[in-house]
C-alpha atoms as a PDB file:
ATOM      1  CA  UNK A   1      45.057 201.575  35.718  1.00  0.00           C
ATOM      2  CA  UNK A   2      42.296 204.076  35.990  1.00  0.00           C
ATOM      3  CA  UNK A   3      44.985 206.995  35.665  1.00  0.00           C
ATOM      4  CA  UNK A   4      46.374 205.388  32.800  1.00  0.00           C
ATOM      5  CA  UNK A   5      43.338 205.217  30.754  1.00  0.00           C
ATOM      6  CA  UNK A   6      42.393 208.687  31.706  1.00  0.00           C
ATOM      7  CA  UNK A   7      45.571 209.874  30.347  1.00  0.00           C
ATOM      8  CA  UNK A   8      44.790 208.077  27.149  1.00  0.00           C
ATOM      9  CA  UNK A   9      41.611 209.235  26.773  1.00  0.00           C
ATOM     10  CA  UNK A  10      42.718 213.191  27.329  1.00  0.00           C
ATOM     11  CA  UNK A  11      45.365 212.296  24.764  1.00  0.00           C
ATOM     12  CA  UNK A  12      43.365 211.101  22.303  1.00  0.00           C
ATOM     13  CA  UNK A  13      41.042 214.008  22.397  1.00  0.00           C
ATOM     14  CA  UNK A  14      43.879 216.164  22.238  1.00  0.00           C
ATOM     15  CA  UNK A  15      45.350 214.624  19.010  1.00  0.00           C
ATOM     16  CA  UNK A  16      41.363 214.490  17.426  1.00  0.00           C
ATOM     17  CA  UNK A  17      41.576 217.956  18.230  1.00  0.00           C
ATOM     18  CA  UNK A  18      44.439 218.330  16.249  1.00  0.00           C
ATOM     19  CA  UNK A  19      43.103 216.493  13.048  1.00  0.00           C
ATOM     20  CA  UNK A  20      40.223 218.636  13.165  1.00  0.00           C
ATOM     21  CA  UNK A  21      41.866 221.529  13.086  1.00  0.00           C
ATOM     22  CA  UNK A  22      44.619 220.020  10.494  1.00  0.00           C
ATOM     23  CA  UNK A  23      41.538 219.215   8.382  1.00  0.00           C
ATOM     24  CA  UNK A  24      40.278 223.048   8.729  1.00  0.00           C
ATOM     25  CA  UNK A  25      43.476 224.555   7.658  1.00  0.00           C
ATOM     26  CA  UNK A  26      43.732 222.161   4.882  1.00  0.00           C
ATOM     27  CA  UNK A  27      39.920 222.899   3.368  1.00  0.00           C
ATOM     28  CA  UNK A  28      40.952 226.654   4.105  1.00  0.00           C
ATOM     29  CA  UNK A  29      44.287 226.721   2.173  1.00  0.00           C
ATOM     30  CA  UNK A  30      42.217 224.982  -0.635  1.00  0.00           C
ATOM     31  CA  UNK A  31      39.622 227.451  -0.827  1.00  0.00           C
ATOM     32  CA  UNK A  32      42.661 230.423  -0.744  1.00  0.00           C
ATOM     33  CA  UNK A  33      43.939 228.680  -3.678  1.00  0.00           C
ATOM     34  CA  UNK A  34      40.789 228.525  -5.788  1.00  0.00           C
ATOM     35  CA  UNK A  35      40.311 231.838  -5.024  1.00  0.00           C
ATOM     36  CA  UNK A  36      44.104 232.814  -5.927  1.00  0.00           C
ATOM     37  CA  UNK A  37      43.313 230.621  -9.102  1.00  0.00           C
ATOM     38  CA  UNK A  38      40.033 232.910 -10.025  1.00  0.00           C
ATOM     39  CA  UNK A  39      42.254 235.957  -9.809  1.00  0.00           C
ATOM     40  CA  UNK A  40      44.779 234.872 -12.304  1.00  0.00           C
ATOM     41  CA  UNK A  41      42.376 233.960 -14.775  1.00  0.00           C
ATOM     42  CA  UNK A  42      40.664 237.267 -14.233  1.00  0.00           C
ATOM     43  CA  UNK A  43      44.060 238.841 -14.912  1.00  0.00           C
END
């Protein structure tokens, strides 16, 4: 039992791992696009 919830533990701070960097590419695509957005209007 104590392996078990180990294991559980070191996967779920695998998959929050994951969501944070999920979140980090998301808020950086955004900010690519506003940018991409600022240089067509400039154009």
């Amino acid at each position: 039992m104590i392996i078990q919830t180990g294991e559980a533990a070191k996967i779920l701070e695998v998959t929050s791992e994951l969501a944070k960097l999920e979140t980090f590419h998301e808020v950086s695509n955004r900010s690519s696009q506003r940018k991409e957005k600022r240089t067509n209007i400039t154009q």
